[in-house]
Protein backbone atom coordinates (compact mmCIF):
# COMPACT_ATOMS: atom_id res chain seq x y z
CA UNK A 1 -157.82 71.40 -37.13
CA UNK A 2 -158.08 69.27 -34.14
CA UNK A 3 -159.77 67.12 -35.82
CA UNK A 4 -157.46 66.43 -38.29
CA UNK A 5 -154.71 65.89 -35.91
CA UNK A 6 -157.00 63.54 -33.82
CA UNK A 7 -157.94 61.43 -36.49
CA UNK A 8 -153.60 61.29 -38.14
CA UNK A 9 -152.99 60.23 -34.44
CA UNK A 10 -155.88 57.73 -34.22
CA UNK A 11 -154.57 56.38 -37.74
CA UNK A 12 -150.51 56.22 -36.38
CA UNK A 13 -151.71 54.52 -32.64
CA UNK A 14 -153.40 52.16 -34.78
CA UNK A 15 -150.96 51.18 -37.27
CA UNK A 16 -148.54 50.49 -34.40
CA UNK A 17 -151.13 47.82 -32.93
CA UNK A 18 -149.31 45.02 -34.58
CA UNK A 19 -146.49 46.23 -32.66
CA UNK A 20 -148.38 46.93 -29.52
CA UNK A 21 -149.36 43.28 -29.59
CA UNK A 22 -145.87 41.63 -29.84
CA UNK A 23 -144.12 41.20 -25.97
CA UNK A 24 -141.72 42.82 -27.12
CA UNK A 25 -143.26 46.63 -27.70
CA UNK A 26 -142.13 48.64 -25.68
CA UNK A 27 -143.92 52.63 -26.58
CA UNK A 28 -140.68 54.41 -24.63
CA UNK A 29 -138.30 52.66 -27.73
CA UNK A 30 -140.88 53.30 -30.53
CA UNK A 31 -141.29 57.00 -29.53
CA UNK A 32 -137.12 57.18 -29.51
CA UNK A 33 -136.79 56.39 -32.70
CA UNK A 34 -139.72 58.17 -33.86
CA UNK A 35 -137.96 61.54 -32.03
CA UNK A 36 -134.69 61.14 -33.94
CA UNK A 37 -136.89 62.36 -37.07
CA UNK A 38 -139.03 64.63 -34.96
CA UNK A 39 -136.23 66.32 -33.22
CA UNK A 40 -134.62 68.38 -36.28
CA UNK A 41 -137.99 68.41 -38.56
CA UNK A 42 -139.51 70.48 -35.60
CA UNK A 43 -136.03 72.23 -34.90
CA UNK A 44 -136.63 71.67 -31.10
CA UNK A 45 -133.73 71.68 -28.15
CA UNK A 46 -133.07 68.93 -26.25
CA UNK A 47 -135.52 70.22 -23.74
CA UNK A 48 -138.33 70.77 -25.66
CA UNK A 49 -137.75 67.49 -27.26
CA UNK A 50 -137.70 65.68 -23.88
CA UNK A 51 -141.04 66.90 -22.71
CA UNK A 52 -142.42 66.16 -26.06
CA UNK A 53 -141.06 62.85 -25.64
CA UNK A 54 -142.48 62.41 -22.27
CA UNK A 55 -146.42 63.84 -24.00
CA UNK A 56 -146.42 61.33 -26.34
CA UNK A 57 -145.44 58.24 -24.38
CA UNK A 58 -147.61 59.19 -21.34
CA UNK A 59 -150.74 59.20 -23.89
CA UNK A 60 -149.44 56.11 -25.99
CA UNK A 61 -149.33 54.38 -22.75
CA UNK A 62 -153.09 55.37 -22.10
CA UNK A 63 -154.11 54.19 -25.40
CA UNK A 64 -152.58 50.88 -24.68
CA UNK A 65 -154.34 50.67 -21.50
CA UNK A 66 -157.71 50.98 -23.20
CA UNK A 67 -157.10 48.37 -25.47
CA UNK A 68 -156.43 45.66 -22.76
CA UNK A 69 -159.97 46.60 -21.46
CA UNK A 70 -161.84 44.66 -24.41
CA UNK A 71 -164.57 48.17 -24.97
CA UNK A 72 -166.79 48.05 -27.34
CA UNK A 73 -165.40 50.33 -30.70
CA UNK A 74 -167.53 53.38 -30.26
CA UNK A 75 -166.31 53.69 -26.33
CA UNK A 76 -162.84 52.99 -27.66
CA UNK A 77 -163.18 55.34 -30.14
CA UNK A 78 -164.77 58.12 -27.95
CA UNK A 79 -162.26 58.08 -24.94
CA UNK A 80 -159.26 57.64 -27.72
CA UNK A 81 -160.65 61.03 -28.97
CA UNK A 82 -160.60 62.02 -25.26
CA UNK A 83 -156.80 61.05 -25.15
CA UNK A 84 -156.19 63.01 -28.55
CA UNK A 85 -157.67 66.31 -27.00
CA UNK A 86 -155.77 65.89 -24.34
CA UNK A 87 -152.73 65.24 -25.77
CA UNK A 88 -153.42 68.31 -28.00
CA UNK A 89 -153.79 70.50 -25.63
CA UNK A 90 -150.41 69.58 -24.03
CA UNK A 91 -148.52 69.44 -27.07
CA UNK A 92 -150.24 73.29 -28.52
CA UNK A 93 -149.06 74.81 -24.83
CA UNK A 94 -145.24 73.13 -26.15
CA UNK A 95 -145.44 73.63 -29.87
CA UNK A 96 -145.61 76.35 -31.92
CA UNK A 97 -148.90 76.19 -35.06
CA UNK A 98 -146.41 75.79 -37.42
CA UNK A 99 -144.32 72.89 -35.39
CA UNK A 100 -147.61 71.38 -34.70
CA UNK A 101 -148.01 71.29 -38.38
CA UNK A 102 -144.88 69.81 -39.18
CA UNK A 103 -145.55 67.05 -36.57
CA UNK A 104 -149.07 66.46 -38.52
CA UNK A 105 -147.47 65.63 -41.54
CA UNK A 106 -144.36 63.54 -39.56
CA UNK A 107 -147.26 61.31 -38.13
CA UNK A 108 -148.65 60.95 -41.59
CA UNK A 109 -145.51 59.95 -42.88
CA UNK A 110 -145.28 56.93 -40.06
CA UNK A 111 -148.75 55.93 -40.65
CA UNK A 112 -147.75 55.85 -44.71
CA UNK A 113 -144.46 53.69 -43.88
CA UNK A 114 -146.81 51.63 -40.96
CA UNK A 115 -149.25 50.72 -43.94
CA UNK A 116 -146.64 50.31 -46.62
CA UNK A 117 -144.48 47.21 -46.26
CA UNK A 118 -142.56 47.80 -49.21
CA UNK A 119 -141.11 50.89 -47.47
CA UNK A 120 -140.36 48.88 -44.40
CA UNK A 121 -138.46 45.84 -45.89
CA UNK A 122 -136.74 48.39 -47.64
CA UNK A 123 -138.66 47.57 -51.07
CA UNK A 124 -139.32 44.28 -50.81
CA UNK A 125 -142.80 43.97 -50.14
CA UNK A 126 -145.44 41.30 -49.44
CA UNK A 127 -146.73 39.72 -51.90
């Protein structure tokens, strides 16, 4: 199962690279708006949702940090997975299976919507 949630992770980090690249990304705004759907889908308080919050940016901020050191893919790739299990462990000690579950499929859902520009120009994709 960690697996899985490494490799939906991997997939949303990496859809957000177009983002990453612009000057104006900024991971602490992306995450925001990512926790107003996160928030009520995994019915946390304000607590919970703050220190979930604070997981994810500290290890999107790591992942950013890697990229910047021009690796080759498979080293990328290996200490990304490092991040993931990392980050997994953090967010299992805060999350319940079930939550953790729901946050699987939330991250899916961003990656879909990431990938799918018709969903992002509200229907009006590239052509």
């Amino acid at each position: 199962m960690k697996r899985i949630f490494f490799f939906v992770f991997i997939g949303f980090i990496t859809l957000n690279t177009v983002k990453a690249q612009s000057p104006n990304f900024n991971p602490e705004e992306v995450i925001s708006m990512q926790m107003e759907k996160i928030q009520p889908a995994l019915d946390l308080d304000n607590l919970e949702a703050i220190l979930m919050k604070n997981i994810l940016i500290k290890y999107t901020k790591e992942r950013m940090a890697l990229r910047g050191q021009n690796l080759e893919r498979e080293v990328l790739m290996e200490r990304n997975k490092e991040i993931s299990e990392k980050q997994d462990a953090e967010l299992s000690e805060l999350l319940s299976e079930e939550q953790l579950e729901k946050f699987k499929k939330l991250q899916e859902e961003f990656r879909n919507r990431n990938a799918n520009p018709a969903k992002r120009a509200g229907g009006a994709g590239r052509m």
